[in-house]
Protein backbone atom coordinates (compact mmCIF):
# COMPACT_ATOMS: atom_id res chain seq x y z
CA UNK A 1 148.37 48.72 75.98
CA UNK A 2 149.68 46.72 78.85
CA UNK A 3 147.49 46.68 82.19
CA UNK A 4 150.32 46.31 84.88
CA UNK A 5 153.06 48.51 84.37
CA UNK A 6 155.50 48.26 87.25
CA UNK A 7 159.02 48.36 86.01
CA UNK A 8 161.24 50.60 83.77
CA UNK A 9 161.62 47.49 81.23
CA UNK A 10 157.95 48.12 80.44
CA UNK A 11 158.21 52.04 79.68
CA UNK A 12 159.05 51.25 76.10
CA UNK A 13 156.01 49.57 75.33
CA UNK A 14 154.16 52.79 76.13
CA UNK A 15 153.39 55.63 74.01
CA UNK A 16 154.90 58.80 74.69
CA UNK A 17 151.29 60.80 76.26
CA UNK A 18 151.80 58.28 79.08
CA UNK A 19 155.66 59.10 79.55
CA UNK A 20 156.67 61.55 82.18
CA UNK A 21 160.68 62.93 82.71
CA UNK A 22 160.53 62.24 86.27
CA UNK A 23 162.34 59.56 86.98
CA UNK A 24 160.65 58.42 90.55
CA UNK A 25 157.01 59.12 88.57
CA UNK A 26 157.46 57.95 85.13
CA UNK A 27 154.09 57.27 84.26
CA UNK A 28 151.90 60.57 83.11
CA UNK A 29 148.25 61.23 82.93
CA UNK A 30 146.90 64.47 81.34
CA UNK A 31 143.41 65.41 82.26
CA UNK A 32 141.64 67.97 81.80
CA UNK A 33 145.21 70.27 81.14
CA UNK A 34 146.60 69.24 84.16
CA UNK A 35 149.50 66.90 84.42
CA UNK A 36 149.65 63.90 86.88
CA UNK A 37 152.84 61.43 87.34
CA UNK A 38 152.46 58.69 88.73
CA UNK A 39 154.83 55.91 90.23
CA UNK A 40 155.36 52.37 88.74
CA UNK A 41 154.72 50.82 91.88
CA UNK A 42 151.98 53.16 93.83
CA UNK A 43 151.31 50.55 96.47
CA UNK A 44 154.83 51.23 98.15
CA UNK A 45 155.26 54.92 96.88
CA UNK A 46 152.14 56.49 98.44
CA UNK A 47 149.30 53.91 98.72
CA UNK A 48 150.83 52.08 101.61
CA UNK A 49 150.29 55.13 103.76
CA UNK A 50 146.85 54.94 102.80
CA UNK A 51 146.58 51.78 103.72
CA UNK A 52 148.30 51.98 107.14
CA UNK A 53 145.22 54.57 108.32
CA UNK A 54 142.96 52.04 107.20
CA UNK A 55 144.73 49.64 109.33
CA UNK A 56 144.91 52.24 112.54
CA UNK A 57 141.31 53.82 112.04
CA UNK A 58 140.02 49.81 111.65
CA UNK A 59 141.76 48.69 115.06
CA UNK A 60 139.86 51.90 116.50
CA UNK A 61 136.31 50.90 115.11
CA UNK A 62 136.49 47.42 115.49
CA UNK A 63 137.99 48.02 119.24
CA UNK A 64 134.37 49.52 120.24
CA UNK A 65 132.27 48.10 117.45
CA UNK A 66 133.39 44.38 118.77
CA UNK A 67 132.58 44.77 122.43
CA UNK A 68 129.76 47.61 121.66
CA UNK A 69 126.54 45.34 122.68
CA UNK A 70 128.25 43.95 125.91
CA UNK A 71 129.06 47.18 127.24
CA UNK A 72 125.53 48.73 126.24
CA UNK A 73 124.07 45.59 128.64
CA UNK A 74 126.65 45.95 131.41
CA UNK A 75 128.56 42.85 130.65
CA UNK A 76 131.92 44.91 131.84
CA UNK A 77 130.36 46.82 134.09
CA UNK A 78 133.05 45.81 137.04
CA UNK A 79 136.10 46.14 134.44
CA UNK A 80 137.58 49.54 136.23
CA UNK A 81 140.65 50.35 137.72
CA UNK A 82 138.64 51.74 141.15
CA UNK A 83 137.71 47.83 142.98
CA UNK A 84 134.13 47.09 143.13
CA UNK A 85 132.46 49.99 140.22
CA UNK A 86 129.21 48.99 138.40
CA UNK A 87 129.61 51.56 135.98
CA UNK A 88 127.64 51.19 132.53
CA UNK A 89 124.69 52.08 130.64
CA UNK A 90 122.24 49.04 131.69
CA UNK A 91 120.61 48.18 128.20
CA UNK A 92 117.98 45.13 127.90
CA UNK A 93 120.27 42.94 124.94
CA UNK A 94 117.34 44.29 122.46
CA UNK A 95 117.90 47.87 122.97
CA UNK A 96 121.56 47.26 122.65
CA UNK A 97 121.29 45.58 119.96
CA UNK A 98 118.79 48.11 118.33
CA UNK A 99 121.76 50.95 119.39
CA UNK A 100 124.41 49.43 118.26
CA UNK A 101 122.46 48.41 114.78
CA UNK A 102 121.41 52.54 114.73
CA UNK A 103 125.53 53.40 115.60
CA UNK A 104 126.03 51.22 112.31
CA UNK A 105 123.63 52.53 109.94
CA UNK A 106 124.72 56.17 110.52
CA UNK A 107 127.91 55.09 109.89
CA UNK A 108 127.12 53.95 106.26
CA UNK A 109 124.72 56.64 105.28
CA UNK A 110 127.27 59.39 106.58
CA UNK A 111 129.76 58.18 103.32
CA UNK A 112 126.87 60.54 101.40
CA UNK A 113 128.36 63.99 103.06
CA UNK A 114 132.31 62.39 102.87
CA UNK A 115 131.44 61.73 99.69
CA UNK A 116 129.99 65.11 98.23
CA UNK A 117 132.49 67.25 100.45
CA UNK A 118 135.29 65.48 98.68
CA UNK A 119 134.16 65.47 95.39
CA UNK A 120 132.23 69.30 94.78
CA UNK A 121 134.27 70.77 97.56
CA UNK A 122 137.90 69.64 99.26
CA UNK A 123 138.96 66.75 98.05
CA UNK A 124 139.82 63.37 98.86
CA UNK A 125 142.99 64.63 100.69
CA UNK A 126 141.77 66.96 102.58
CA UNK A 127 138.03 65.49 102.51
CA UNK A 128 140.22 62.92 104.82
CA UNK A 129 141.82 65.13 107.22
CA UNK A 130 138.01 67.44 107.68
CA UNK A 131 136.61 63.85 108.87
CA UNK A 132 139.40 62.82 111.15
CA UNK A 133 140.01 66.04 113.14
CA UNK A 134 136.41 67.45 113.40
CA UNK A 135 134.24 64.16 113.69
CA UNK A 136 136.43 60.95 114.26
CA UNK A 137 139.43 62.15 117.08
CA UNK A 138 136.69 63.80 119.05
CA UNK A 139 133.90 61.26 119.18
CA UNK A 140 136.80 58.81 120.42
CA UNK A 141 137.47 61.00 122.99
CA UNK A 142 134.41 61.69 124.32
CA UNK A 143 133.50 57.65 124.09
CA UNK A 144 136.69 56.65 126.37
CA UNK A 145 135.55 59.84 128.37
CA UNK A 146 132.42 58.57 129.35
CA UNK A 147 134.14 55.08 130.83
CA UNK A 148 135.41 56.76 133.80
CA UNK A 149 132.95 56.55 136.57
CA UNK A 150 132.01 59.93 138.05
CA UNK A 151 134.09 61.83 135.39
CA UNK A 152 131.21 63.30 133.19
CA UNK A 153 128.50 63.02 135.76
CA UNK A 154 127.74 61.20 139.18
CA UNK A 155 125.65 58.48 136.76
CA UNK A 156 126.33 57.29 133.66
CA UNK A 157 126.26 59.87 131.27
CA UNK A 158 123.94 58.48 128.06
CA UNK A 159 123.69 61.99 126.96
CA UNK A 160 127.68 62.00 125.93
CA UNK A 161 127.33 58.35 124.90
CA UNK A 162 124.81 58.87 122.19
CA UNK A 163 126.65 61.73 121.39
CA UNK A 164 129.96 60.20 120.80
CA UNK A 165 128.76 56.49 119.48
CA UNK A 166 125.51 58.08 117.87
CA UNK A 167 127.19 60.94 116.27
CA UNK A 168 130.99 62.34 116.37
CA UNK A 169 132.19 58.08 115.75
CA UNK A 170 129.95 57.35 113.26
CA UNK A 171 130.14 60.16 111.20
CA UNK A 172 133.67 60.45 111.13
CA UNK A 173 133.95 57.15 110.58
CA UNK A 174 131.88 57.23 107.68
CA UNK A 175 133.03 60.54 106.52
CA UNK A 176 136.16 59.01 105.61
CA UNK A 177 134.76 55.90 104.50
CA UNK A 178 134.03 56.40 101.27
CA UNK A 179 137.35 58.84 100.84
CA UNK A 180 139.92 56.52 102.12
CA UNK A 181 139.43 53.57 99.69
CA UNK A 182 138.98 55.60 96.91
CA UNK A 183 141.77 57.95 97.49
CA UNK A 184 144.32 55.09 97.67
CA UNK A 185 142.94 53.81 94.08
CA UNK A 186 143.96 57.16 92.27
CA UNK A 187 147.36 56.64 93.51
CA UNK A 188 147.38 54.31 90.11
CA UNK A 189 147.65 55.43 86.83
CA UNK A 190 144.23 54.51 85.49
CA UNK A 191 145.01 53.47 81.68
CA UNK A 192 148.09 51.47 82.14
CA UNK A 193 147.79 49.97 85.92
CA UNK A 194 144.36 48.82 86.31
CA UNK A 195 145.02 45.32 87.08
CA UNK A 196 147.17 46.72 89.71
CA UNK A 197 143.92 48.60 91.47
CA UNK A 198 142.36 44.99 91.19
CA UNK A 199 145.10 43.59 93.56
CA UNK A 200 145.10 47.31 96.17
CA UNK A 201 141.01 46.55 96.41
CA UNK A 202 141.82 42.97 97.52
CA UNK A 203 145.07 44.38 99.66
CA UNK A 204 142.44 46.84 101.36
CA UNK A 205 140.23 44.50 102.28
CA UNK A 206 142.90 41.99 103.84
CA UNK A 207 144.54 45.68 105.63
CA UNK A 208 141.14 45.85 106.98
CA UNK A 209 141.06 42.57 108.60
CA UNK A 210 144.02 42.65 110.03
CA UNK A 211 143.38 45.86 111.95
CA UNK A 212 139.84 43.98 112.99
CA UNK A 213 141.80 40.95 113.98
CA UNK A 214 144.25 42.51 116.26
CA UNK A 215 141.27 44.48 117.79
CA UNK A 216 138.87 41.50 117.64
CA UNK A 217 141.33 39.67 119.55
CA UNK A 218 142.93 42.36 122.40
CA UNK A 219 139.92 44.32 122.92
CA UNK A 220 137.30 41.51 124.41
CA UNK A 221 140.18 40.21 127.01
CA UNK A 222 141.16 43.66 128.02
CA UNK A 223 137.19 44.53 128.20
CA UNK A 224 137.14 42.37 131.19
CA UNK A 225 140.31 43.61 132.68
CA UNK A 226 139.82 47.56 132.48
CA UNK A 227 137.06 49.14 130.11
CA UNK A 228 138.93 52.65 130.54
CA UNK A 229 142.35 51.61 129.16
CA UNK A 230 140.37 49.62 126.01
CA UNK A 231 138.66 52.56 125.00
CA UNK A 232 141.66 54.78 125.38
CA UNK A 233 142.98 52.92 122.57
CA UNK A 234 140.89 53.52 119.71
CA UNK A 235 142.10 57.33 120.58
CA UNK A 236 145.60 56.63 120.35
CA UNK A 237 145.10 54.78 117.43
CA UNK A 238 143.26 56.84 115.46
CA UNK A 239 145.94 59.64 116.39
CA UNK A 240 149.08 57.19 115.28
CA UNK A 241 147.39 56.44 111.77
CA UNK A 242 146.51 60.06 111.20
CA UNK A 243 149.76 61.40 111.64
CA UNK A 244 150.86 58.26 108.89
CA UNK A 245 148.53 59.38 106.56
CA UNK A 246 149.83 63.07 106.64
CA UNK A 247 153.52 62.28 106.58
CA UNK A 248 153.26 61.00 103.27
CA UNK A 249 151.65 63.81 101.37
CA UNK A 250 154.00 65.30 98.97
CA UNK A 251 153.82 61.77 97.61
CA UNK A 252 149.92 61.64 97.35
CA UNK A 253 148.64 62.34 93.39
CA UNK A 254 145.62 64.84 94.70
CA UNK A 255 143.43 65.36 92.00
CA UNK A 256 141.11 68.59 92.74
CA UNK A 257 137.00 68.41 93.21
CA UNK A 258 134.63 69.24 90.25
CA UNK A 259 132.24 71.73 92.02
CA UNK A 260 130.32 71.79 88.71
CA UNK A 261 130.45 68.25 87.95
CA UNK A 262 128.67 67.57 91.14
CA UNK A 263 126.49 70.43 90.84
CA UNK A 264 125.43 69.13 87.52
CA UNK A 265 124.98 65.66 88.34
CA UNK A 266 122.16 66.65 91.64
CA UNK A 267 120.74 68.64 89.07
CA UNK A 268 119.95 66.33 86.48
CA UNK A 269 119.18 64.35 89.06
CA UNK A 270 116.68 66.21 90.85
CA UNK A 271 115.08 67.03 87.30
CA UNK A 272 114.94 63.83 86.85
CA UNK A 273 112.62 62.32 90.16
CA UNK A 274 110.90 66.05 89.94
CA UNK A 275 109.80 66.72 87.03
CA UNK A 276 109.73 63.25 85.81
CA UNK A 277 111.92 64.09 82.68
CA UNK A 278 114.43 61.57 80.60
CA UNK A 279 118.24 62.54 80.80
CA UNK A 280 119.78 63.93 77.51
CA UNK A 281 121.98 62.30 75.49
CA UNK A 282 125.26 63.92 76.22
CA UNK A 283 128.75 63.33 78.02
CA UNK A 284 127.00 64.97 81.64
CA UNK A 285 124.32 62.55 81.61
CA UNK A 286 125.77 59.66 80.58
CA UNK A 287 128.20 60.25 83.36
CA UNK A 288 124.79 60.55 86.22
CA UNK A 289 123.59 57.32 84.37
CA UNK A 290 126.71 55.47 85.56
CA UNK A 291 126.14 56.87 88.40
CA UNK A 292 122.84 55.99 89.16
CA UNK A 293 123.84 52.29 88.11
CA UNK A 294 126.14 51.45 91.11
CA UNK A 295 122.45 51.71 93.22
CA UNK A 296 120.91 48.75 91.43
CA UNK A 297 124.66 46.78 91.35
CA UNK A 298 125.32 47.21 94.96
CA UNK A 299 121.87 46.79 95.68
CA UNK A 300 122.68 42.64 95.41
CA UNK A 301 125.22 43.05 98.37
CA UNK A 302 122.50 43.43 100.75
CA UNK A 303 121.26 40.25 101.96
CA UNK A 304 124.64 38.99 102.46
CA UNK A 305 125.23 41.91 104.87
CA UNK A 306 122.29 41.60 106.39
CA UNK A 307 123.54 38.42 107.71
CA UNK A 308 126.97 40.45 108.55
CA UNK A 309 125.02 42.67 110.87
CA UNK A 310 124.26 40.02 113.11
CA UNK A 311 127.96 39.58 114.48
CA UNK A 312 127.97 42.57 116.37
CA UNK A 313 124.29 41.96 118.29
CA UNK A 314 121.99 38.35 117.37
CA UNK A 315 125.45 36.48 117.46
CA UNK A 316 126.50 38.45 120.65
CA UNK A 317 123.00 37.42 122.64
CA UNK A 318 124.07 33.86 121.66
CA UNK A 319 127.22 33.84 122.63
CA UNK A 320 126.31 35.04 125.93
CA UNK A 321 124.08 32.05 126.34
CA UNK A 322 127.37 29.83 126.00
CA UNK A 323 130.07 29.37 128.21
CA UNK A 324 133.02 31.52 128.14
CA UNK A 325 136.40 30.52 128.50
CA UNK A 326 138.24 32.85 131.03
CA UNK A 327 137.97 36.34 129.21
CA UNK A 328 137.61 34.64 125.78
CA UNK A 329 134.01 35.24 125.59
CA UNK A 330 131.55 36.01 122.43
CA UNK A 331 133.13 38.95 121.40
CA UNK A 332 136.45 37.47 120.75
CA UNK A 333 134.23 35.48 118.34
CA UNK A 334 135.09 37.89 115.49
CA UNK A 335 138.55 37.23 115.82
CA UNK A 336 137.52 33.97 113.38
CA UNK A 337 135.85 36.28 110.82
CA UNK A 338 139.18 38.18 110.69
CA UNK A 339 141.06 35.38 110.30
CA UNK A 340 139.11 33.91 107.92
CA UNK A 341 139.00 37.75 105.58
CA UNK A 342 142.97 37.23 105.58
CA UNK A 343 143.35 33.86 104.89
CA UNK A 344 140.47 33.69 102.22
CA UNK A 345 142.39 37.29 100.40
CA UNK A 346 145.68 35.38 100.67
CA UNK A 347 143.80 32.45 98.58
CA UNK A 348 141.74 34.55 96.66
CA UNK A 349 144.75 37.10 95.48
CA UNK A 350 147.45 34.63 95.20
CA UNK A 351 146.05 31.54 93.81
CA UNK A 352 142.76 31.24 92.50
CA UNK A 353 142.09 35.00 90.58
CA UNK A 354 145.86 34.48 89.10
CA UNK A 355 144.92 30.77 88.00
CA UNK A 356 141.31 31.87 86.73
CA UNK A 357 143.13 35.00 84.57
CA UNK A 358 145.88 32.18 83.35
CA UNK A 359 143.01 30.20 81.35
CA UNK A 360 141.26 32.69 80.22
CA UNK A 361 138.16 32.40 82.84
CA UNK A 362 136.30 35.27 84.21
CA UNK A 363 134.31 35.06 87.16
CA UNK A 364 131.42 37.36 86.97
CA UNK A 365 130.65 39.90 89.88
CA UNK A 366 126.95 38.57 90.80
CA UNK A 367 128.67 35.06 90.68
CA UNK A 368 130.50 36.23 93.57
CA UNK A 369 128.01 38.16 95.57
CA UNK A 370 126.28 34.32 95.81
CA UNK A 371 129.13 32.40 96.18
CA UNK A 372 129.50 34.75 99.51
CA UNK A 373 125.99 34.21 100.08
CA UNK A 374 126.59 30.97 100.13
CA UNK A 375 128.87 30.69 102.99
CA UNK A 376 126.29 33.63 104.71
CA UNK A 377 123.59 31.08 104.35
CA UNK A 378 125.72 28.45 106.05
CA UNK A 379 126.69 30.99 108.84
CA UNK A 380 122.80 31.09 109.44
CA UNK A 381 122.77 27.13 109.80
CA UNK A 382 125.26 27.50 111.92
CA UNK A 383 123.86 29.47 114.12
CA UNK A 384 120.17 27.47 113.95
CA UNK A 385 122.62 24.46 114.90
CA UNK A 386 123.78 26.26 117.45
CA UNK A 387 120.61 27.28 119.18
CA UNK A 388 119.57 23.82 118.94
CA UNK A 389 122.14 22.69 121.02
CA UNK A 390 122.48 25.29 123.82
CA UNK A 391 118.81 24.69 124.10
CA UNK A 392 119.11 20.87 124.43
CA UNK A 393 122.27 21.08 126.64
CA UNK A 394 120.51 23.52 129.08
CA UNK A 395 117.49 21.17 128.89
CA UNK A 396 119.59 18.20 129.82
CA UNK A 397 120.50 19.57 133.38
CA UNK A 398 121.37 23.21 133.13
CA UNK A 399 124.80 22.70 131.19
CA UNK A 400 126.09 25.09 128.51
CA UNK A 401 127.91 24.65 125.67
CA UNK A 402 131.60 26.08 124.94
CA UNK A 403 131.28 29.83 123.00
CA UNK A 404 134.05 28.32 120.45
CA UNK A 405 131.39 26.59 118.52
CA UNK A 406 130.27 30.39 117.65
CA UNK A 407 133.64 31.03 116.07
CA UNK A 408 131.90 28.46 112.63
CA UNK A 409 129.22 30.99 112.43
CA UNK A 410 132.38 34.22 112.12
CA UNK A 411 134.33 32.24 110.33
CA UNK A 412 131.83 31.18 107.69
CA UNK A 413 130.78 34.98 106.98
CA UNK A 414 134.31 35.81 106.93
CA UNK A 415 134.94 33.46 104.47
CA UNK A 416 131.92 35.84 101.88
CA UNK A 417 132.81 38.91 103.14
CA UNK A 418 136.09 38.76 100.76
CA UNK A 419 134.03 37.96 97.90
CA UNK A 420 131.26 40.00 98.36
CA UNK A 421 131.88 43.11 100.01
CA UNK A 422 135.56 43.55 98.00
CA UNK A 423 134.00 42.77 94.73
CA UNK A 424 131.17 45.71 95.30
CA UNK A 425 133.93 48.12 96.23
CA UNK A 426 135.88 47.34 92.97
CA UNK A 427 132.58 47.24 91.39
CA UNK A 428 131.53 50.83 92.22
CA UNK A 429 134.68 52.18 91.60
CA UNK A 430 134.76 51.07 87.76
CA UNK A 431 131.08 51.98 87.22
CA UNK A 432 131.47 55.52 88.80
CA UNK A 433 132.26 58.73 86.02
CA UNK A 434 135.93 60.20 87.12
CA UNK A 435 134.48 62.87 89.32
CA UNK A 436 132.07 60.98 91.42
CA UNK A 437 134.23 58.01 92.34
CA UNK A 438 133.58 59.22 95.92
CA UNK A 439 129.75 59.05 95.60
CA UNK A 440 129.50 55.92 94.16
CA UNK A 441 131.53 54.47 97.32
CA UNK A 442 129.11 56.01 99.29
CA UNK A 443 126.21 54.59 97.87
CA UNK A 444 128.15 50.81 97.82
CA UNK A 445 129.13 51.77 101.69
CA UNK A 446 124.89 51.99 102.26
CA UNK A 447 124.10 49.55 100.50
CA UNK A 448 127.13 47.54 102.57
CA UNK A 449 125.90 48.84 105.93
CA UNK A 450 122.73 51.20 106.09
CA UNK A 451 120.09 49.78 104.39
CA UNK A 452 120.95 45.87 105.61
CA UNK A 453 120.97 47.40 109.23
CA UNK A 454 117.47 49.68 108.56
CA UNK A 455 116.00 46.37 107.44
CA UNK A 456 117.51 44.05 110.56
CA UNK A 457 116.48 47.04 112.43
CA UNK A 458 112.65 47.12 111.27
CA UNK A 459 112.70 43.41 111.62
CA UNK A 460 113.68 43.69 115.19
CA UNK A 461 111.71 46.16 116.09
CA UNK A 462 108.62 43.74 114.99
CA UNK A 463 109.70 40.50 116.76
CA UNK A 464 111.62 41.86 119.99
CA UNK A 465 109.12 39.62 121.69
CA UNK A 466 111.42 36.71 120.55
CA UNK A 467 114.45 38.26 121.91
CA UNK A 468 115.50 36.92 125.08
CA UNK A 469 114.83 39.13 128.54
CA UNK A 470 117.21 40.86 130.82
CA UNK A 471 117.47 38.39 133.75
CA UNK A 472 117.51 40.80 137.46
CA UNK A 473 120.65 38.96 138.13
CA UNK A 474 123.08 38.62 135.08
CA UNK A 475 124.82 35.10 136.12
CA UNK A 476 126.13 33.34 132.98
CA UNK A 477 123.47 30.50 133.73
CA UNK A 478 120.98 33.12 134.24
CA UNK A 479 121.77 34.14 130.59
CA UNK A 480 121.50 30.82 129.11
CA UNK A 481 118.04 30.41 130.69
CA UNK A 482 116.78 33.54 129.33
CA UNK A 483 118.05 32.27 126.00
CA UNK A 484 116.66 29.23 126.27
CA UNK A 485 113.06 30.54 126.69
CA UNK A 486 113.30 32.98 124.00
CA UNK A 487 111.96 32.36 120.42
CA UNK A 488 114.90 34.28 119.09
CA UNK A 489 114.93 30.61 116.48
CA UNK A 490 112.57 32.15 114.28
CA UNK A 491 115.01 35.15 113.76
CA UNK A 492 117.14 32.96 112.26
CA UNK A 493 115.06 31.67 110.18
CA UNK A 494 114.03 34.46 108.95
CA UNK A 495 117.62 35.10 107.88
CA UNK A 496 118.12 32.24 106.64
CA UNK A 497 115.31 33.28 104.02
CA UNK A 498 116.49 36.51 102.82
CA UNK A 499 119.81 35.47 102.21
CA UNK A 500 119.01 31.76 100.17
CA UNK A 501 116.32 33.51 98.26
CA UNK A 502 117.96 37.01 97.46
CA UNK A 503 121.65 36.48 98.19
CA UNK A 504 121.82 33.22 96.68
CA UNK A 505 119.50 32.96 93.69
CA UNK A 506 118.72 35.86 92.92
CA UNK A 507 122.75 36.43 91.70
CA UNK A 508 122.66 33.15 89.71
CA UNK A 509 119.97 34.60 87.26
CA UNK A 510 121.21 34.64 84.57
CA UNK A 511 119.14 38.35 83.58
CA UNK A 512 120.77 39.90 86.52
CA UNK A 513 123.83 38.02 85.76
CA UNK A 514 124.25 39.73 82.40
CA UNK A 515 122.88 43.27 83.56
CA UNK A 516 125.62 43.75 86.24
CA UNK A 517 128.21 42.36 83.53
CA UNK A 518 127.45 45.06 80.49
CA UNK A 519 126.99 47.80 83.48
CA UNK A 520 130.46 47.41 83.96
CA UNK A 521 131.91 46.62 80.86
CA UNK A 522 130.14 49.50 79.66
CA UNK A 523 131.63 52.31 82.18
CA UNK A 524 133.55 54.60 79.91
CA UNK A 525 136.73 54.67 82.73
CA UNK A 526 138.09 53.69 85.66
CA UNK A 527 139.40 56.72 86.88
């Protein structure tokens, strides 16, 4: 059977269980005794809508999530429309960078409650629309709230901050995280168009990029300008994409939850770890084994993001020890990782996976969890080189060095993050049973973000004697001395270890190599 059906040419090759008699959904999938038609060409049919609130909901996150550490430590604290406000919440750069690492990690572990909502309960669909309008819109809202001085209290009002960056944002953000990717992929008929849900994985990803890009790039300059209007936009945003997402629903293939399927699987499951007991041989528990296998898969994504955590805090604190240039200061830094996502998809989806498929070659998935290590590893070196010099220029007669020598160390984990993080999404998605496609993204989303920020976390908490100290007066030469004296080296050295050793290696082994490799060659669907 062909893999990439996308014209009316190809129809005849089909047999007739895949033929529907609707001419704008040709394609037909019978599960289960219900019918689904499908489109030949999903992306522009439905899946585009899907991923325009990708886009929208990314330029909201990454609009806070970019310039989150600076404002924690006051860095805009003057930015307001009233003349001559210091207005912000006054953290020491390791408590913000311990908040904004705990605002991160409840974002990945809340994919677990997107995740079984959507797939025993509601849906994807609607799983989508619960996480937007109760969590997402409002924890915006009360975020861009708490910007205006006075508004929600006569000091700044932490309460409402933890409450909307600790709780409403995160979850909602996370809610729909593992929905959202997923969701898009069933747009695709999955017998006759999987190659086709190879190319919408690596389409995602570049979406997702260019939404961080465009905030990456606006939100640190308008930081400096007015704080209020910046966080405004994540609101409107968030508002624009959701009413995209919901315009296109008659078009949307909704398949409907499998209460039992999920009750079934946390059953055999909790039999399992309680009472100690080997799953059965049937179609159920082969179905939680798969399951279960997307932990130990995604599990190899982890040092690489561990290194990815460290461009929204350790790479922050170094870029404020360098000189900015006007309003183009450390957190327009991630613009270059953005950059890099898009041009590295453009190479990676165009040129080399078509060339690779041409002769035959198939490049397996650990192979590219290290090859992204790889350029994690040098983003570490980077940043060791980096330290090095701001250290020797300051030395030298109190000089700093130019912030765009920080946009390597972004552009470098840019450069893995296609390879790495996309490949565990697709990876999850194939090893997943039918019905808990939503779960397994959840447990690749922790394994992408939770656990990699509990362990940065931990590892913080231990050496935050190494992390440089709040200077009483916040002058950017101030900053650079405080740096200086730090011993916030030996972080990066530590980095440097977990990702060369388990990033690295560890995915060249040839054992884990082949494990990953009959995993997924072994999942019964893709569906």
């Amino acid at each position: 059977l062909p893999t990439n059906v996308n014209s009316k040419e190809q129809l005849s090759l089909l047999p007739s269980k895949f033929l529907s008699d609707d001419p704008k959904r040709p394609l037909l999938l019978t599960a289960k005794g219900v019918a689904y038609k499908y489109a030949l060409r999903p992306l522009f049919f439905s899946a585009l809508a899907i991923l325009l609130i990708e886009f929208f909901e990314r330029l909201a996150y990454y609009t806070i999530y970019q310039t989150q550490t600076e404002f924690l430590d006051g860095a805009y604290s003057t930015a307001y429309a009233t003349p001559n406000t210091n207005w912000s919440a006054d953290l020491t750069p390791a408590q913000a960078t311990k908040f904004t690492m705990w605002a991160t990690t409840i974002t990945y572990i809340a994919p677990f409650i997107g995740g079984i909502v959507a797939d025993g309960l509601l849906g994807d669909y609607f799983g989508i629309i619960v996480g937007i309008s109760i969590f997402y819109l409002p924890g915006l809202l009360v975020i861009a709230l708490v910007t205006f001085p006075g508004l929600l209290g006569s000091t700044f009002n932490m309460t409402a901050l933890r409450v909307g960056m600790l709780g409403l944002m995160p979850i909602g953000t996370g809610f729909i995280k593992s929905l959202v990717n997923v969701f898009g992929a069933k747009q695709f008929h999955p017998v006759v168009q999987t190659t086709q849900i190879a190319s919408y994985y690596t389409n995602f990803y570049v979406v997702i990029n260019i939404g961080s890009l465009l905030a990456s790039t606006a939100a640190p300059v308008l930081a400096h300008i007015n704080i209020e209007v910046t966080y405004f936009i994540p609101f409107i945003s968030m508002c624009c994409g959701f009413i995209v997402f919901l315009s296109f629903s008659k078009r949307y293939i909704m398949r409907p939850p499998e209460k039992e399927a999920l009750f079934s699987t946390l059953a055999l499951i909790g039999k399992r770890v309680a009472c100690c007991r080997k799953f059965e041989d049937s179609k159920k528990a082969d179905g939680v084994k798969r399951l279960l296998m997307v932990f130990p898969v995604t599990l190899l994504i982890v040092p690489f993001n561990i290194v990815y955590a460290q461009m929204s805090s350790v790479f922050i604190i170094q870029g404020q020890a360098m000189k900015a240039s006007g309003n183009f200061d450390a957190s327009f830094m991630s613009t270059f990782d953005a950059i890099s996502c898009i041009l590295s998809g453009i190479v990676l989806g165009s040129f080399i996976y078509p060339t690779l498929a041409k002769r035959g070659i198939h490049l397996p998935v650990t192979y590219k969890f290290a090859i992204g290590s790889v350029f994690a590893t040098l983003a570490i070196v980077s940043g060791i080189i980096i330290d090095k010099a701001i250290k020797e220029s300051y030395n030298n007669g109190e000089q700093q060095i130019s912030v765009w020598f920080l946009g390597i160390s972004f552009f470098l984990v840019g450069m893995g993050e296609v390879l790495t993080n996309s490949a565990g999404y697709e990876a999850a998605f194939k090893i997943a049973p039918s019905e808990q496609k939503g779960l397994a993204s959840a447990i690749n989303l922790f394994m992408m973000g939770a656990l990699p920020n509990f362990i940065c976390q931990g590892i913080v908490s231990g050496v935050e004697g190494w992390f440089p100290k709040k200077p009483e007066i916040s002058t950017p030469i101030q900053l650079t001395k405080a740096y200086v004296e730090s011993g916030i080296t030996n972080y990066f050295w530590i980095l440097f270890g977990i990702v060369l050793l388990f990033g690295v290696f560890l995915n060249l082994l040839p054992p884990v190599k082949n494990f990953v490799e009959n995993v997924v060659s072994n999942a019964l669907d893709a569906t």
